[in-house]
Protein backbone atom coordinates (compact mmCIF):
# COMPACT_ATOMS: atom_id res chain seq x y z
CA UNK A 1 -19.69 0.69 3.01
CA UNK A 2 -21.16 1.91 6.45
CA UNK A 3 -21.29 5.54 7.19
CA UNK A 4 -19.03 6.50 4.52
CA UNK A 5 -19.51 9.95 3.53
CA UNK A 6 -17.26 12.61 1.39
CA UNK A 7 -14.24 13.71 3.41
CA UNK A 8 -13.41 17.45 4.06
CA UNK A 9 -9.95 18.42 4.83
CA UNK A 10 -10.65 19.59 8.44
CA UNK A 11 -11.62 16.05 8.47
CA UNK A 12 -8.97 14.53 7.29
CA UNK A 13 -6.63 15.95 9.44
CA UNK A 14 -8.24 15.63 12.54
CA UNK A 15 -9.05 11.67 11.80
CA UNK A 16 -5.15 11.37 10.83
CA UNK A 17 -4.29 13.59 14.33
CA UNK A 18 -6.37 11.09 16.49
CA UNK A 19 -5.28 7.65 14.84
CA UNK A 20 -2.02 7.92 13.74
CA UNK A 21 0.24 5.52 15.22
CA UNK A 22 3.39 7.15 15.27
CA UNK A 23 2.01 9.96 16.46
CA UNK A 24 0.34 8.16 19.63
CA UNK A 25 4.36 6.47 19.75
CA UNK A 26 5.53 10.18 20.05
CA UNK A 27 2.98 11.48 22.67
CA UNK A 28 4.18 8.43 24.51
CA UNK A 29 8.01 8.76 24.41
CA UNK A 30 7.13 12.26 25.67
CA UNK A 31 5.09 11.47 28.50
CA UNK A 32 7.55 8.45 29.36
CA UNK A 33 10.21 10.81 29.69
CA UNK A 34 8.28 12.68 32.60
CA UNK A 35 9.58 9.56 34.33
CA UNK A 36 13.46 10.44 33.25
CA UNK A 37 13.13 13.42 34.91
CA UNK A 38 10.91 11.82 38.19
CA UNK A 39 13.74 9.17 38.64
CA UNK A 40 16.72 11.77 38.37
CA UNK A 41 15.00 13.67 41.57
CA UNK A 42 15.50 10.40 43.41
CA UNK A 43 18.43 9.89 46.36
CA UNK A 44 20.25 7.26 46.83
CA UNK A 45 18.28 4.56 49.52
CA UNK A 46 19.53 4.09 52.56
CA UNK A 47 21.24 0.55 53.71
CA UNK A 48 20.61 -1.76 56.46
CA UNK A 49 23.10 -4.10 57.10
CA UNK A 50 22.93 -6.68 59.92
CA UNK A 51 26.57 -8.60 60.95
CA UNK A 52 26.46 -11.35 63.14
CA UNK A 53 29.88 -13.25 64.91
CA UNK A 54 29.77 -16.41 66.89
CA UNK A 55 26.86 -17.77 65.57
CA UNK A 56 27.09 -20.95 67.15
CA UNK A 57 27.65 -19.68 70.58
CA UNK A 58 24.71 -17.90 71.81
CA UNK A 59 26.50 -16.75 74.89
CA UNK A 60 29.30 -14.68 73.05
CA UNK A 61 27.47 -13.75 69.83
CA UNK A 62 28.13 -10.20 68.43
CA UNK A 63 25.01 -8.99 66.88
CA UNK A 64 26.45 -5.31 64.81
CA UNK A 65 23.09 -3.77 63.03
CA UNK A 66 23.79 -0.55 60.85
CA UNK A 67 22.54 1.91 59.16
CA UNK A 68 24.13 3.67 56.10
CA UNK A 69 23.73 6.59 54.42
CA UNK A 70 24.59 7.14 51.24
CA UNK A 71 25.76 11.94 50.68
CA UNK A 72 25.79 12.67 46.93
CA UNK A 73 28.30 15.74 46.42
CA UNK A 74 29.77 17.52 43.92
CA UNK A 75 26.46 18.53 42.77
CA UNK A 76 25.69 14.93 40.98
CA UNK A 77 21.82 15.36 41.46
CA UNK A 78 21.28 18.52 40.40
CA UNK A 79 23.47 18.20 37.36
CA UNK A 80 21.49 14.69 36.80
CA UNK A 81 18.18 16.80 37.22
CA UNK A 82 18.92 19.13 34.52
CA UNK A 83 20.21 16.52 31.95
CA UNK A 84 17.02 14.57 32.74
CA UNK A 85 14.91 17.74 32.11
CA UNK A 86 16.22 18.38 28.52
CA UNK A 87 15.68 14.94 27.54
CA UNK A 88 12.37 15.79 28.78
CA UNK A 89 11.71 18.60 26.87
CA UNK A 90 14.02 17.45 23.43
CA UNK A 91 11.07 14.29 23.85
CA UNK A 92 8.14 17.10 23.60
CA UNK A 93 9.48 18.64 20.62
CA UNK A 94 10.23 15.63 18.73
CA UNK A 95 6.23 15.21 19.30
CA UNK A 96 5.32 18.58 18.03
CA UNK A 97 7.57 17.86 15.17
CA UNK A 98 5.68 14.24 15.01
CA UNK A 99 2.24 15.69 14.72
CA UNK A 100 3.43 18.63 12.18
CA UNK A 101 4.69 15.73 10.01
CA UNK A 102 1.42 14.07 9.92
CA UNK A 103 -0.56 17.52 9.52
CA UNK A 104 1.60 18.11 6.36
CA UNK A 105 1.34 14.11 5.51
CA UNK A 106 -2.50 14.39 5.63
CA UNK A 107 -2.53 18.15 3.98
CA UNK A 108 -0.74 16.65 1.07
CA UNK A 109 -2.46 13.24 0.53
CA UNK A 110 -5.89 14.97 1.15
CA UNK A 111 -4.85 17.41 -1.96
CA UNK A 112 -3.68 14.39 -4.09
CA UNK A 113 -6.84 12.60 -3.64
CA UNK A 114 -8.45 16.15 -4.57
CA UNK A 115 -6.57 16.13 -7.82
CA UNK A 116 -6.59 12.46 -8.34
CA UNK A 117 -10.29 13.09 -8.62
CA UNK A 118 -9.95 15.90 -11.16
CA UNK A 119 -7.95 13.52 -13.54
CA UNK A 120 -10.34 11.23 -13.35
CA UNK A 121 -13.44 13.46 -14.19
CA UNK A 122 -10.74 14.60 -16.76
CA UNK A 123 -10.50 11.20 -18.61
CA UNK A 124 -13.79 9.97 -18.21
CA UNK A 125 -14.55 13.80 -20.31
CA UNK A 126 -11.61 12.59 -22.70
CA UNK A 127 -13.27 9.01 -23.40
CA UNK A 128 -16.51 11.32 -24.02
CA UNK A 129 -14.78 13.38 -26.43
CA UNK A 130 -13.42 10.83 -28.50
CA UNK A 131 -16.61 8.54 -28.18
CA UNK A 132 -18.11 11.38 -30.47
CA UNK A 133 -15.15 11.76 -32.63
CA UNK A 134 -15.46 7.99 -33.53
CA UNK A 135 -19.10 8.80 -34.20
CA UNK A 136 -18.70 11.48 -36.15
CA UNK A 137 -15.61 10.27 -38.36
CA UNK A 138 -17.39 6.68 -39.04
CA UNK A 139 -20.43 8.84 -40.16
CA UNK A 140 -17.96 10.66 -42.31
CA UNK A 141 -16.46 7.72 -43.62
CA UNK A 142 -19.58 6.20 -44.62
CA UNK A 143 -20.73 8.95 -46.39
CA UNK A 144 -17.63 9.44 -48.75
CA UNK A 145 -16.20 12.48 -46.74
CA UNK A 146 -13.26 11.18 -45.43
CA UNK A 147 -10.87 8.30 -46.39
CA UNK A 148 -10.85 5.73 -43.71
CA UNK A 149 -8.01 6.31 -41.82
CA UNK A 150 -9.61 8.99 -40.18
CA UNK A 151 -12.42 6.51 -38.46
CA UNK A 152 -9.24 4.45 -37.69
CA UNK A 153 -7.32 7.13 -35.96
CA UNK A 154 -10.62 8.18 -33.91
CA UNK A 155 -10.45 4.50 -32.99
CA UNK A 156 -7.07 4.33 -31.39
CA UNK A 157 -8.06 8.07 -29.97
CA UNK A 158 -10.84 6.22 -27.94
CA UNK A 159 -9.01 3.24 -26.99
CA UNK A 160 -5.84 5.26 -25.54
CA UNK A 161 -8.34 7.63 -23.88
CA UNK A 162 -10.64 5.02 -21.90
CA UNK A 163 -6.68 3.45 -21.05
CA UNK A 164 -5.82 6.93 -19.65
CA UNK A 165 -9.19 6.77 -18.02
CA UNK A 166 -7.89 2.98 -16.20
CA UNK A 167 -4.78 4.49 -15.28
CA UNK A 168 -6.83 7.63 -13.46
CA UNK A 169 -8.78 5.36 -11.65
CA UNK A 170 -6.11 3.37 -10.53
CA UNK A 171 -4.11 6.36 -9.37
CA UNK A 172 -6.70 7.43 -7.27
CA UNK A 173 -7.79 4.57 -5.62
CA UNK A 174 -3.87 4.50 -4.22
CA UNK A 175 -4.29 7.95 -3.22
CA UNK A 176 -7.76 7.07 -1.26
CA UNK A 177 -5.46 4.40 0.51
CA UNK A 178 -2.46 6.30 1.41
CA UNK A 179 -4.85 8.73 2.97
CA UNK A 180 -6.77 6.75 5.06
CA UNK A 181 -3.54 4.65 6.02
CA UNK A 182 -2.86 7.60 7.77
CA UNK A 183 -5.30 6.92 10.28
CA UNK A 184 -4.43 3.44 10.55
CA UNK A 185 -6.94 2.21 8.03
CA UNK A 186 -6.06 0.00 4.92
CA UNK A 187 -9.44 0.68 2.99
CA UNK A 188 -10.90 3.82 2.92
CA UNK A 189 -13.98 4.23 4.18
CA UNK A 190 -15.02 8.03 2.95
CA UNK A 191 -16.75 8.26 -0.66
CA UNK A 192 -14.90 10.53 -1.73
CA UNK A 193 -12.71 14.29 -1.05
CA UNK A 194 -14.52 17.11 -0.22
CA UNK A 195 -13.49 20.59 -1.55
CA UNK A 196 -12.15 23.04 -3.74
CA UNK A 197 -8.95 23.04 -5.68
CA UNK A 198 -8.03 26.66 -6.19
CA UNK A 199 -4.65 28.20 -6.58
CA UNK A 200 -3.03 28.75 -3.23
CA UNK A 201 -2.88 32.16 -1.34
CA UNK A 202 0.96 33.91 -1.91
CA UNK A 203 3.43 31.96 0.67
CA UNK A 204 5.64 34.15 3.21
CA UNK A 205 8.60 36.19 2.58
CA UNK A 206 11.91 34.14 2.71
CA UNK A 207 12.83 36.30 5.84
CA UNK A 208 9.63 35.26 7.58
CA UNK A 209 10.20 31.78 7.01
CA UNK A 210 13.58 31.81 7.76
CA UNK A 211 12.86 33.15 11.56
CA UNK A 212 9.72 30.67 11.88
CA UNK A 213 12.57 28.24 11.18
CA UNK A 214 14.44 29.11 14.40
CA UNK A 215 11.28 28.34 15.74
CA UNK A 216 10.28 24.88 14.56
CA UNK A 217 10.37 22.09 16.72
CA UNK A 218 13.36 20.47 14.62
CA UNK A 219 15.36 23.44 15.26
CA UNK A 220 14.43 23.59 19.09
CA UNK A 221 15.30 19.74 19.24
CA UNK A 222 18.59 20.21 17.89
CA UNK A 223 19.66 23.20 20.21
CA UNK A 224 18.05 21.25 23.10
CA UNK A 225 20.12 18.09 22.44
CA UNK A 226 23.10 20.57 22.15
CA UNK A 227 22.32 21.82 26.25
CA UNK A 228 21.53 18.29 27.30
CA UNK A 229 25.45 17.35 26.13
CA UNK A 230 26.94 20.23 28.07
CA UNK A 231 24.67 19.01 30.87
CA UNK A 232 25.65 15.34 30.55
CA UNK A 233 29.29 16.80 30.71
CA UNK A 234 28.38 18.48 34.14
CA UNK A 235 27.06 15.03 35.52
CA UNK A 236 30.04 13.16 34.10
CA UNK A 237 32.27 15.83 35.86
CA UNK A 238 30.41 15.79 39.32
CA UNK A 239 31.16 11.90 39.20
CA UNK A 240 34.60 12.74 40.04
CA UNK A 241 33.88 13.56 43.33
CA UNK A 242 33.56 10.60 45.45
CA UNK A 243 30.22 10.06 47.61
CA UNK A 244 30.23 9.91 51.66
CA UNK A 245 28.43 6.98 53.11
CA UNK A 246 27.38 8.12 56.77
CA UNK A 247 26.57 4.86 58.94
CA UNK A 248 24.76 4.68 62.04
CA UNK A 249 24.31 1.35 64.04
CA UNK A 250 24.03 -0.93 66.95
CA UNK A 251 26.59 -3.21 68.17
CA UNK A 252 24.89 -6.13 70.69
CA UNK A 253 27.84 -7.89 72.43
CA UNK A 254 25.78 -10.61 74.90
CA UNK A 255 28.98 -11.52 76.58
CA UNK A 256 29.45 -8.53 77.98
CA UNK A 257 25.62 -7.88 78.44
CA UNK A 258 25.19 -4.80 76.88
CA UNK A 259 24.57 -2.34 73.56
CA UNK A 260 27.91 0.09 71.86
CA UNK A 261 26.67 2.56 69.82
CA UNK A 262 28.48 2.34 65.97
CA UNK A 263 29.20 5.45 63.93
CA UNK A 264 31.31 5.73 60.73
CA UNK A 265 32.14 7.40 57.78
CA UNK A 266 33.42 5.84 54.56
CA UNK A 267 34.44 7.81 51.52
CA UNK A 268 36.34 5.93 47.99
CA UNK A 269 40.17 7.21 47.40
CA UNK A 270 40.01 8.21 43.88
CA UNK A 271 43.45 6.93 42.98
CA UNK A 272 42.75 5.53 39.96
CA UNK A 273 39.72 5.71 38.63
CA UNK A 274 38.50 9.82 38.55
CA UNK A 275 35.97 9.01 35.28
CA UNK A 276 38.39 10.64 33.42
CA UNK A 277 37.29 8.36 30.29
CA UNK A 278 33.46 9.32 30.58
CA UNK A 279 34.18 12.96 30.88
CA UNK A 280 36.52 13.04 27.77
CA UNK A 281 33.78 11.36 26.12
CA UNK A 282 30.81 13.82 26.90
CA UNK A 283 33.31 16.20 26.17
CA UNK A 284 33.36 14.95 22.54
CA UNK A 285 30.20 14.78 22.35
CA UNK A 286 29.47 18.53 23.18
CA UNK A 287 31.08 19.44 20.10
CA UNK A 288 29.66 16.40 17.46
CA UNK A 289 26.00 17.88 19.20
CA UNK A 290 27.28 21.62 17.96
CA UNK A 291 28.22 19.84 14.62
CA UNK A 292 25.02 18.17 14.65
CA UNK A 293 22.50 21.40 14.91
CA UNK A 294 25.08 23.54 12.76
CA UNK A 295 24.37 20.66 9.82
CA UNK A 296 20.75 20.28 10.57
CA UNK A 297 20.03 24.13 10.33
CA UNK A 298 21.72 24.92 7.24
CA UNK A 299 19.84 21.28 5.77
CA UNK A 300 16.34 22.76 6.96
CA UNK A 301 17.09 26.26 5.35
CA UNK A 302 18.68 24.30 2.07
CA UNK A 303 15.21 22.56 2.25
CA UNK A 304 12.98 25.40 3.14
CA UNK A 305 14.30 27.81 0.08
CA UNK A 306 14.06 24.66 -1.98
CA UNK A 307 10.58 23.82 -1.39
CA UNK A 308 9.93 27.62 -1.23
CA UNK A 309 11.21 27.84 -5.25
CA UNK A 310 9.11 25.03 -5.93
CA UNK A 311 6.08 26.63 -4.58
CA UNK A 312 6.64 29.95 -6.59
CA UNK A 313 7.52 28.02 -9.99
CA UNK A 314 4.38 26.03 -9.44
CA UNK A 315 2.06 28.97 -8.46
CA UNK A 316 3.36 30.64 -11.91
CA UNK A 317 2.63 27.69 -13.69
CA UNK A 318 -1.05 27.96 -12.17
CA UNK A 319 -1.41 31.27 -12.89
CA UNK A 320 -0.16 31.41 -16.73
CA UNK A 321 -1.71 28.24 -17.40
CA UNK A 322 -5.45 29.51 -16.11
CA UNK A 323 -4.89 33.08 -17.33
CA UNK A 324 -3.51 32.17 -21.31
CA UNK A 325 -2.76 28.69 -21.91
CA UNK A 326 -6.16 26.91 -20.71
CA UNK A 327 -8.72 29.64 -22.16
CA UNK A 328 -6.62 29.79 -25.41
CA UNK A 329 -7.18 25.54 -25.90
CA UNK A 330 -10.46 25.61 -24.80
CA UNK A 331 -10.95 28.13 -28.08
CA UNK A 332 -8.90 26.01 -30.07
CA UNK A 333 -10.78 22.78 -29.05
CA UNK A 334 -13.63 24.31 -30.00
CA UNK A 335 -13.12 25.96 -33.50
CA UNK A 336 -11.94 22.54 -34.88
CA UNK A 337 -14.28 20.25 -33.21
CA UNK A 338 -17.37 22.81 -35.05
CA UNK A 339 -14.88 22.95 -38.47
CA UNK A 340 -14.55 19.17 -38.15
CA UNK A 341 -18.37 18.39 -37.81
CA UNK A 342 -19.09 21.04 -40.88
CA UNK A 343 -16.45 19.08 -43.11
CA UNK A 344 -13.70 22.51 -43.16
CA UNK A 345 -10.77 20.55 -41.11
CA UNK A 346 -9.09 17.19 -41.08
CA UNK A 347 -9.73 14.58 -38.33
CA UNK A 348 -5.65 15.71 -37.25
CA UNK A 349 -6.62 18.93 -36.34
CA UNK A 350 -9.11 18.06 -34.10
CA UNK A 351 -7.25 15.09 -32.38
CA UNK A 352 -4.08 18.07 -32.38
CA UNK A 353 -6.50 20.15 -30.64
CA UNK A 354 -7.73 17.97 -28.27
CA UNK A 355 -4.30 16.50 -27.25
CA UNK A 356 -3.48 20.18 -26.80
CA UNK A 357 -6.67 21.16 -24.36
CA UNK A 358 -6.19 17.85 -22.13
CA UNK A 359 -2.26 18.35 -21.91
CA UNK A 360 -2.73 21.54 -20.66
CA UNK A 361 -5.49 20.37 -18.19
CA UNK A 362 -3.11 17.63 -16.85
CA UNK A 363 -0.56 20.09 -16.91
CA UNK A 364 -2.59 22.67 -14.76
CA UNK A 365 -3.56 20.01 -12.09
CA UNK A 366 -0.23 18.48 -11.71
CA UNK A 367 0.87 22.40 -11.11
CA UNK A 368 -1.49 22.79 -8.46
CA UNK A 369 -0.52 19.26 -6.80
CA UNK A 370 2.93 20.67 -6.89
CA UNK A 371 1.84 23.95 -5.41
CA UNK A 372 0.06 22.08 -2.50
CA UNK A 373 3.12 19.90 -1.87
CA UNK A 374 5.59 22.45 -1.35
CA UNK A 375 3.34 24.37 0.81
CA UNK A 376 2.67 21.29 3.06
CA UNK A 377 6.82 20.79 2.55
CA UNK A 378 7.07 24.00 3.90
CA UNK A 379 4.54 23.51 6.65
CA UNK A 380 6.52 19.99 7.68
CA UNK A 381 9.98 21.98 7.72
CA UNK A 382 8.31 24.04 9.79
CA UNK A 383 6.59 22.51 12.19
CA UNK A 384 3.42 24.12 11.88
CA UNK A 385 0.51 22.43 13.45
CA UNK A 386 -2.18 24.96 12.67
């Protein structure tokens, strides 16, 4: 593997910021829609029409060469403008919702690999562990101590540990790949993750998340969406004003030898058709956009106090588990593997024990890998991209 090195977290994130490919879709969209709003300043083009009569008779040929105009009214461009500019800007917050989702995407695989790593350090100390117990217990066995089934059950011990210690593996070499995939590549090319796994600091208040919500990207997308309706409303209701077409042209009669000057004016009768169907429909659609950031807020605060429990049940996990339950099986673990090896306890007590120390060690590292996912839930709902 060239240049592969560990991988820090700043790392990670900036390497998933720079190659995502979704991302790079979003930045695009946004900077395409720049062009929405370029092509809604536009006016109509003017139109040069040429008529010619008597084409086969030089001598009386009517040459009539015109000009037109077309006059927008009713305000059709500026309301055009303005819907084009909210498309604009709804496109520039779906990015910065785009690269919050793969800050929190890398935050969280970055912290699985972490863990992944732990577990696996954690079985290869299990197989360890057991590879002694074996030792010990077929030493036993041979001297008369114990009856044989206790070198049996150290056998299965060691067998289930070193499959434990498969399955670790395993699981993090699918966390190394759904990191890196992140940045578009399907092997990883880092050694390893970089950094400490510690209990997170205390989150915010529920009241301070719930205002940074009214500030997230999602939120600002959905209220933006909600003026760009009203606005496509105003341009379907400008529509119902018919255009002028000012004309301007040159009639060249050469029978009677000379040039008439040609002015008009045309203007549609709107009899029939006064886009009443188009304006009932944006009309509709004013109040399904309403409907649409009324159900997406209270989803994103449903979400946000959901992953916000989460966090808090995992942090207390973390914290009871490294201030009682871990230091308490460590002791455990201890007093009957040294009562084991001086003949005072079964072979049970120590497996009982050990089960015991590595549960709760699995236990404390799949409540920090919970901790670290709701926070980067939290940071996704968000839109945080610092």
């Amino acid at each position: 593997m060239q240049n592969a090195a560990p991988l820090t977290l700043e790392q990670a994130v900036q390497r998933a910021l720079d190659g995502n490919h979704a991302l790079s879709a979003a930045r695009h969209t946004a900077q395409s829609a720049d062009g929405v709003v370029q092509q809604a300043r536009s006016r109509p083009n003017p139109v040069l029409g040429i008529e010619v009569e008597d084409t086969s008779q030089k001598a009386s040929r009517t040459t009539t060469t015109t000009l037109s105009l077309p006059i927008e009214l009713g305000g059709k461009r500026d309301a055009r403008i303005d819907a084009a500019s909210l498309t604009r800007d709804i496109a520039r917050q779906e990015a910065e919702q785009a690269r919050a989702d793969v800050r929190s995407q890398a935050v969280a695989a970055f912290f699985e690999v972490l863990i992944a790593q732990e577990r696996v350090a954690l079985s290869a100390k299990a197989v360890g562990i057991a590879r002694d117990a074996q030792r010990i217990a077929a030493k036993r066995v041979e001297a008369g101590k114990v009856a044989p089934l206790d070198a049996d059950r150290a056998h299965v011990e060691l067998a289930n540990a070193e499959l434990e210690a498969e399955q670790a593996h395993s699981t993090l070499q699918a966390a190394r790949r759904e990191l890196s995939t992140l940045w578009g590549e399907s092997m990883p090319t880092f050694t390893s993750a970089e950094g400490a796994i510690e209990a997170p600091s205390n989150r915010p208040g529920l009241d301070d998340l719930a205002a940074a919500l009214e500030r997230s990207p999602l939120l600002q997308a959905a209220r933006l969406a909600s003026d760009r309706s009203q606005a496509q409303l105003a341009v379907e209701k400008s529509k119902r004003y018919p255009d002028l077409e000012v004309s301007a042209g040159v009639v060249r009669n050469n029978e009677l030898g000379r040039n008439q000057m040609l002015v008009g004016v045309s203007v549609p009768l709107p009899l029939f058709d006064r886009n009443q169907g188009n304006v009932y429909e944006a009309s509709m659609l004013v109040y399904k956009s309403r409907d649409d950031y009324l159900g997406l807020r209270t989803q994103l605060q449903a979400q946000l106090q959901r992953a916000a429990s989460e966090f808090d049940l995992a942090k207390s996990a973390v914290r009871r588990l490294e201030a009682e339950i871990l230091p308490s099986a460590n002791t455990a673990f201890a007093r009957a593997k040294r009562g084991f090896e001086a003949g005072k306890f079964d072979f049970t007590v120590v497996l009982d024990a050990q089960r015991t120390l590595f549960q709760a060690t699995a236990r404390h590292l799949s409540a920090l890998s919970d901790a670290y996912q709701a926070l980067a839930q939290i940071d996704r709902i968000l839109g945080r991209n610092s």
